[in-house]
Protein backbone atom coordinates (compact mmCIF):
# COMPACT_ATOMS: atom_id res chain seq x y z
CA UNK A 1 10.71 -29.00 -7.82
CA UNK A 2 13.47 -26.15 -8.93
CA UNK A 3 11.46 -23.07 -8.87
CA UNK A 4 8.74 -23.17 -5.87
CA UNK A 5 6.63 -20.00 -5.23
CA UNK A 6 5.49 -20.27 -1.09
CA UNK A 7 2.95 -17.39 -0.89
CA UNK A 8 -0.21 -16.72 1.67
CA UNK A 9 -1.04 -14.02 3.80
CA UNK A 10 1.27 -11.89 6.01
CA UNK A 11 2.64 -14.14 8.73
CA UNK A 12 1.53 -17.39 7.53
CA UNK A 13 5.07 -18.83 8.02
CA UNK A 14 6.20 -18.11 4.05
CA UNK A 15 9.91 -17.09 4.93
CA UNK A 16 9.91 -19.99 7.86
CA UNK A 17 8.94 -22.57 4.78
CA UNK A 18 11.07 -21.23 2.67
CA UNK A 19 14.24 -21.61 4.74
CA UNK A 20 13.28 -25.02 5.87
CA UNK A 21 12.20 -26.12 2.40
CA UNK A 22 15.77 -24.74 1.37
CA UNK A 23 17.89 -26.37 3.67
CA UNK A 24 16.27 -29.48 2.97
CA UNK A 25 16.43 -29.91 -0.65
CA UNK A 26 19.18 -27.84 -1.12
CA UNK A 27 17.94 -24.74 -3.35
CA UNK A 28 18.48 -20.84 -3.03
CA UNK A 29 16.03 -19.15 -1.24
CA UNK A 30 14.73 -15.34 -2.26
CA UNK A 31 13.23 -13.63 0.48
CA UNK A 32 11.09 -10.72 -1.43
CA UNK A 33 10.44 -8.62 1.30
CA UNK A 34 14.14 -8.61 1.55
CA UNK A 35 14.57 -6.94 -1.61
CA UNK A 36 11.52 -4.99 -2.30
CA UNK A 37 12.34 -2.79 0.92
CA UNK A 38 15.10 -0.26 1.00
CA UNK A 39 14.76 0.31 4.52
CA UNK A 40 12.09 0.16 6.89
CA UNK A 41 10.14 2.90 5.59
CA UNK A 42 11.09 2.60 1.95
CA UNK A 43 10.13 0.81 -0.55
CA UNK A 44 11.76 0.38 -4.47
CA UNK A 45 9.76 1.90 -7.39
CA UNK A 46 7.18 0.09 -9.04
CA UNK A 47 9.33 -0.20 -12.42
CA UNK A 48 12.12 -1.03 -10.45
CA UNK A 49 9.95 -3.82 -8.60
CA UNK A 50 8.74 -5.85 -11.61
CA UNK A 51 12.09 -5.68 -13.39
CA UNK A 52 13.65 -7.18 -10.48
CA UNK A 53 10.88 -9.78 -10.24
CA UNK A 54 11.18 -9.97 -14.20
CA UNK A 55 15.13 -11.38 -13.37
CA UNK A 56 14.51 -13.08 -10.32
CA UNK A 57 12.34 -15.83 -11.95
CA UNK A 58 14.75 -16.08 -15.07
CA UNK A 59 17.28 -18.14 -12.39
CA UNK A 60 17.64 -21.40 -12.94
CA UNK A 61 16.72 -22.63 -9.66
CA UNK A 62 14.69 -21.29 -6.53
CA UNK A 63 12.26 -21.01 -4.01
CA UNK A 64 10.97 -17.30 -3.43
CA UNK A 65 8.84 -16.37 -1.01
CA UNK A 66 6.18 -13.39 -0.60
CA UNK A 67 3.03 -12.59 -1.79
CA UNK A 68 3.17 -8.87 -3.94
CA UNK A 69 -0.25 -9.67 -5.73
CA UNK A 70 0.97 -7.04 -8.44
CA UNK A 71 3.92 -9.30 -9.99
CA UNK A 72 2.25 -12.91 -8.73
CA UNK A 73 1.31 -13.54 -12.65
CA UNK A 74 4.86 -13.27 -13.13
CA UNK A 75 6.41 -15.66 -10.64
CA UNK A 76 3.43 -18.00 -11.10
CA UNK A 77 3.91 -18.13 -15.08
CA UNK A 78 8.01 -19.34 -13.60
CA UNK A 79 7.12 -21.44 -11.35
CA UNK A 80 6.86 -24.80 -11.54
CA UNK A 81 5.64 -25.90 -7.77
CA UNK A 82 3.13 -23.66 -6.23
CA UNK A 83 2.93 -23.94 -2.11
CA UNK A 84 -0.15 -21.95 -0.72
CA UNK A 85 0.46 -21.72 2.92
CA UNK A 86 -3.97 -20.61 3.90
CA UNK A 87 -3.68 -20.72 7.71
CA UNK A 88 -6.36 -19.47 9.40
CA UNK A 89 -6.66 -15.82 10.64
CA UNK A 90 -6.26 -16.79 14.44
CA UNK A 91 -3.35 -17.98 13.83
CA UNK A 92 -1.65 -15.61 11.37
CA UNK A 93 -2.48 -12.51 12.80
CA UNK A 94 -0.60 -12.85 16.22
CA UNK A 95 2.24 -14.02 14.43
CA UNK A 96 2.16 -11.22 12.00
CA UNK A 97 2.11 -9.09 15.37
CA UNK A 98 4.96 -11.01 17.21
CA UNK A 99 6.98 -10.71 13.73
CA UNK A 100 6.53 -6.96 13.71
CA UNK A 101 8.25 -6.68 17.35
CA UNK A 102 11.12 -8.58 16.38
CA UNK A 103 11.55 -7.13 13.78
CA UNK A 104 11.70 -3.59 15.14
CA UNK A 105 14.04 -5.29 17.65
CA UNK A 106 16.72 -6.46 15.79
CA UNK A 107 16.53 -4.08 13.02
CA UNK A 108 15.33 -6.53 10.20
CA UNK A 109 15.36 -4.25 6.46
CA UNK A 110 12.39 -5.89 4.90
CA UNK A 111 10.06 -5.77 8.25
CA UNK A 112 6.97 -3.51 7.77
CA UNK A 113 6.88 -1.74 10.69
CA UNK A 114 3.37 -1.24 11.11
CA UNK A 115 3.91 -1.28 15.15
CA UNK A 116 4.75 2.12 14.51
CA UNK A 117 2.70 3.51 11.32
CA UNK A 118 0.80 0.33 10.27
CA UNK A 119 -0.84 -1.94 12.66
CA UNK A 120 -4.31 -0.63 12.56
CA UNK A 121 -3.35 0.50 9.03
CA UNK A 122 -2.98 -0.82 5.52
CA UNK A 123 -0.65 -4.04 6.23
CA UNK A 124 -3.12 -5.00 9.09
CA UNK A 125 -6.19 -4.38 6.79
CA UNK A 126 -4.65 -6.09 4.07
CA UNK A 127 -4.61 -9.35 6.71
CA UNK A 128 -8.22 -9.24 7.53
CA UNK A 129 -9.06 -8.81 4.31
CA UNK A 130 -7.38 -11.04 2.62
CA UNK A 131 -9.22 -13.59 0.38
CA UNK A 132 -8.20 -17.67 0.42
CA UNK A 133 -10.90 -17.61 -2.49
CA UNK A 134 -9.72 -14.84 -4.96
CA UNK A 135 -5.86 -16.49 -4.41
CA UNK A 136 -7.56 -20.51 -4.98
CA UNK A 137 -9.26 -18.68 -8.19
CA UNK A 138 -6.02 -17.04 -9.93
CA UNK A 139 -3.79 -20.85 -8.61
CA UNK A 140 -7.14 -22.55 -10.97
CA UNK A 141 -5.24 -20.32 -13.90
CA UNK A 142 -2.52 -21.94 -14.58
CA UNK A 143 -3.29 -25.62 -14.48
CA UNK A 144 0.01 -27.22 -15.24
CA UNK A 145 1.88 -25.62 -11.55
CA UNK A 146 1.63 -28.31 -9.06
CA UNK A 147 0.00 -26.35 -6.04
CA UNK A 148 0.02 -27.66 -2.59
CA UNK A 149 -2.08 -26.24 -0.56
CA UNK A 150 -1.15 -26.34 3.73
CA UNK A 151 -4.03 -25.09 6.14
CA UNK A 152 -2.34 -26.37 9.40
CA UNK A 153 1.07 -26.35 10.72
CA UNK A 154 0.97 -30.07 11.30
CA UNK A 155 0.28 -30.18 7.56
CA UNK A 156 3.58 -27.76 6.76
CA UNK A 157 5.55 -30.26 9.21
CA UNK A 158 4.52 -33.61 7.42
CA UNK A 159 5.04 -31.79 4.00
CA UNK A 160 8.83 -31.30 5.54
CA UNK A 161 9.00 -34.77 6.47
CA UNK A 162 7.49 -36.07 3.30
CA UNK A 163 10.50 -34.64 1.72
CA UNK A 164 13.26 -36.90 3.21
């Protein structure tokens, strides 16, 4: 594993993963949500978007996560591990809520901050409606990624310990 893609829905635990997974086998982590925001309320261009994600997944080593279904061909095609993290709704959507009010606490760039403009809005549509099935579908297109798929947080622990 040198280039891992950890993607599911909006606070699934991708950026959690992704630091753990780092620490522990010692590889870079990207943090998209890092760089596609500007600030809080901004957001790079779409050109400017897939040429960064165009150069991000030329490195020689990484794990990146995020979802951005627009440039998920992209990483997918780089990637060579693929980790779906498909908790359930119940779950996701109060941390998605707790993550919102940190973030507006401590200023984090990269932090939608739908507790202001958002929360009954897009980002919070965009978590109700997002579909395990369409996501399963497009991972079924490229055949040669190894994709791990983690519905519980036990699972996401064991896959940690599994790496020692």
């Amino acid at each position: 594993m040198k280039k891992i893609l950890v993607i599911g829905m909006s606070g699934s635990g991708k950026s959690t993963l992704a630091i753990k997974l780092g620490k522990k086998i010692n590889l870079p982590v990207i943090h998209l949500d890092n760089l596609f925001y500007k600030s809080r309320n901004e957001t790079i261009t779409k050109g400017e978007w897939n040429k960064k994600v165009a150069r991000l997944v030329k490195r020689k080593e990484w794990i990146m996560d995020g979802y951005y279904p627009r440039t998920l061909d992209i990483r997918l095609k780089a990637a060579d591990t693929v980790i779906f993290l498909d908790l359930p709704k119940w779950i996701t959507i109060p941390r998605l809520i707790k993550a919102g009010i940190d973030g507006v606490r401590n200023g984090r760039v990269g932090q939608p901050e739908f507790l202001k403009t958002r929360l009954s809005g897009t980002l919070f549509r965009k978590v109700v409606s997002f579909s395990e099935k369409k996501l399963i579908a497009k991972l079924s297109e490229y055949p040669d990624k190894k994709v791990i798929i983690i519905k519980t947080n036990d699972q996401i622990q064991k896959f940690l310990q599994s790496l020692s």
